[in-house]
C-alpha atoms as a PDB file:
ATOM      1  CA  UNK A   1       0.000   0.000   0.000  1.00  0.00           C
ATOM      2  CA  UNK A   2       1.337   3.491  -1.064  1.00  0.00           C
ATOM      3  CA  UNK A   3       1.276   6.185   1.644  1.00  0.00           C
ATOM      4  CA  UNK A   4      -1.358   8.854   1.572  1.00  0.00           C
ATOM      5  CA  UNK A   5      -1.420  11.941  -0.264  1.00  0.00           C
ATOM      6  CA  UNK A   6      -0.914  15.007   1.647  1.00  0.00           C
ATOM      7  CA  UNK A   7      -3.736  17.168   0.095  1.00  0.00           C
ATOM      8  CA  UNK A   8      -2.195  20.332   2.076  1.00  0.00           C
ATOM      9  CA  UNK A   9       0.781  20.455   0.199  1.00  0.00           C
ATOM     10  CA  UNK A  10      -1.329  21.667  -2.460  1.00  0.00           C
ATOM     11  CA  UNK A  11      -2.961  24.487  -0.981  1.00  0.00           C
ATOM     12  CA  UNK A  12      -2.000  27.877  -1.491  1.00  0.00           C
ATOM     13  CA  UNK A  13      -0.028  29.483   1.141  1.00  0.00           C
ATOM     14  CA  UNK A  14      -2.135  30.659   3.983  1.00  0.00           C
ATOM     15  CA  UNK A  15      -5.393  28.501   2.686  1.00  0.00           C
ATOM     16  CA  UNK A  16      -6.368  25.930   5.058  1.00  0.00           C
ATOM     17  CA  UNK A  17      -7.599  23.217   2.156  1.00  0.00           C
ATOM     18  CA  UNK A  18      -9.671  20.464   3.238  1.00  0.00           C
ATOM     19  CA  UNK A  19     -12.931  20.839   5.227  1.00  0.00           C
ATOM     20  CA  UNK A  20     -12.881  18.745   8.840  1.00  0.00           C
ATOM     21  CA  UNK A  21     -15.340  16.877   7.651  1.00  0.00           C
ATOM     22  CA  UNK A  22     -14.215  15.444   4.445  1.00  0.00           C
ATOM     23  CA  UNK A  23     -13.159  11.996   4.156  1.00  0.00           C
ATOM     24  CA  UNK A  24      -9.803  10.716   3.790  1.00  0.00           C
ATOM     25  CA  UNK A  25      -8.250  10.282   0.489  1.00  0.00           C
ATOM     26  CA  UNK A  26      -6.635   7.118   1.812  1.00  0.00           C
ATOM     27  CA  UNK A  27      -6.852   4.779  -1.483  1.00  0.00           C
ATOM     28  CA  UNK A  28      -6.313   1.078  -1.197  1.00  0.00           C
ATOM     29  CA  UNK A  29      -5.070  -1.197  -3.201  1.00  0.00           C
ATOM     30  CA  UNK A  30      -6.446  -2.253  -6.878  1.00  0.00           C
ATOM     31  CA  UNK A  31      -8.968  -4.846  -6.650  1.00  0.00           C
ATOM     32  CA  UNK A  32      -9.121  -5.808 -10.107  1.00  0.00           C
ATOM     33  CA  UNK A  33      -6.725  -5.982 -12.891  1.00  0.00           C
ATOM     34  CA  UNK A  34      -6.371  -2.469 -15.213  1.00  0.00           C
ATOM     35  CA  UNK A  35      -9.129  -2.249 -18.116  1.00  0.00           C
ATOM     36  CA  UNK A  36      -7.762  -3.178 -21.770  1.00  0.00           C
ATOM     37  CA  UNK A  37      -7.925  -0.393 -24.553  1.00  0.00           C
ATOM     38  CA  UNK A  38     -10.658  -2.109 -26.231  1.00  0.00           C
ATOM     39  CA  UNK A  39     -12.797  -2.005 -22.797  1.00  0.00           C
ATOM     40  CA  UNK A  40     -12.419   1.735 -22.391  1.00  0.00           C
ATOM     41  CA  UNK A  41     -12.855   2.325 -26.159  1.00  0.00           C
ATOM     42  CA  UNK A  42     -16.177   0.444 -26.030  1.00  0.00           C
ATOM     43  CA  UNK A  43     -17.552   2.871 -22.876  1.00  0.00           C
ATOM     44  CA  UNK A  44     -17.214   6.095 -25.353  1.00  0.00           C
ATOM     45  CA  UNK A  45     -18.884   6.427 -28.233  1.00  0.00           C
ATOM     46  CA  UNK A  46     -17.806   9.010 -30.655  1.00  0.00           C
ATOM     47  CA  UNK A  47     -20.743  11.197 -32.183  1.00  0.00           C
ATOM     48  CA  UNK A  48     -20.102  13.256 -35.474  1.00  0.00           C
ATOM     49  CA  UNK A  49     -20.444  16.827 -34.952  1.00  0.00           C
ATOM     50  CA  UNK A  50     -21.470  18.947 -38.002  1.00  0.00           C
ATOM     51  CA  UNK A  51     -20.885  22.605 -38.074  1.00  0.00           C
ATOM     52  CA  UNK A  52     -23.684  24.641 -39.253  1.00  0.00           C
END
């Protein structure tokens, strides 16, 4: 397991960041393998746009 991101070394100087009552961003490990190409290709679906 990677260690957690600290969100508040993105914050502006002087901006507090996070609310107290957000959750953490703790992310654990992959539970399934990475989708293929072909699976994320077949969730979009392109649409031809025509200029008028």
């Amino acid at each position: 397991m990677s260690a957690p991101i600290d969100v508040f070394a993105y914050c502006p100087p002087g901006v507090v960041g996070r609310r107290a009552t957000d959750l953490s961003i703790e992310i654990g490990a992959a539970t399934e393998p990475n989708m293929s190409q072909d699976e994320i290709d077949s969730l979009i679906k392109p649409m031809l746009v025509m200029a008028e």
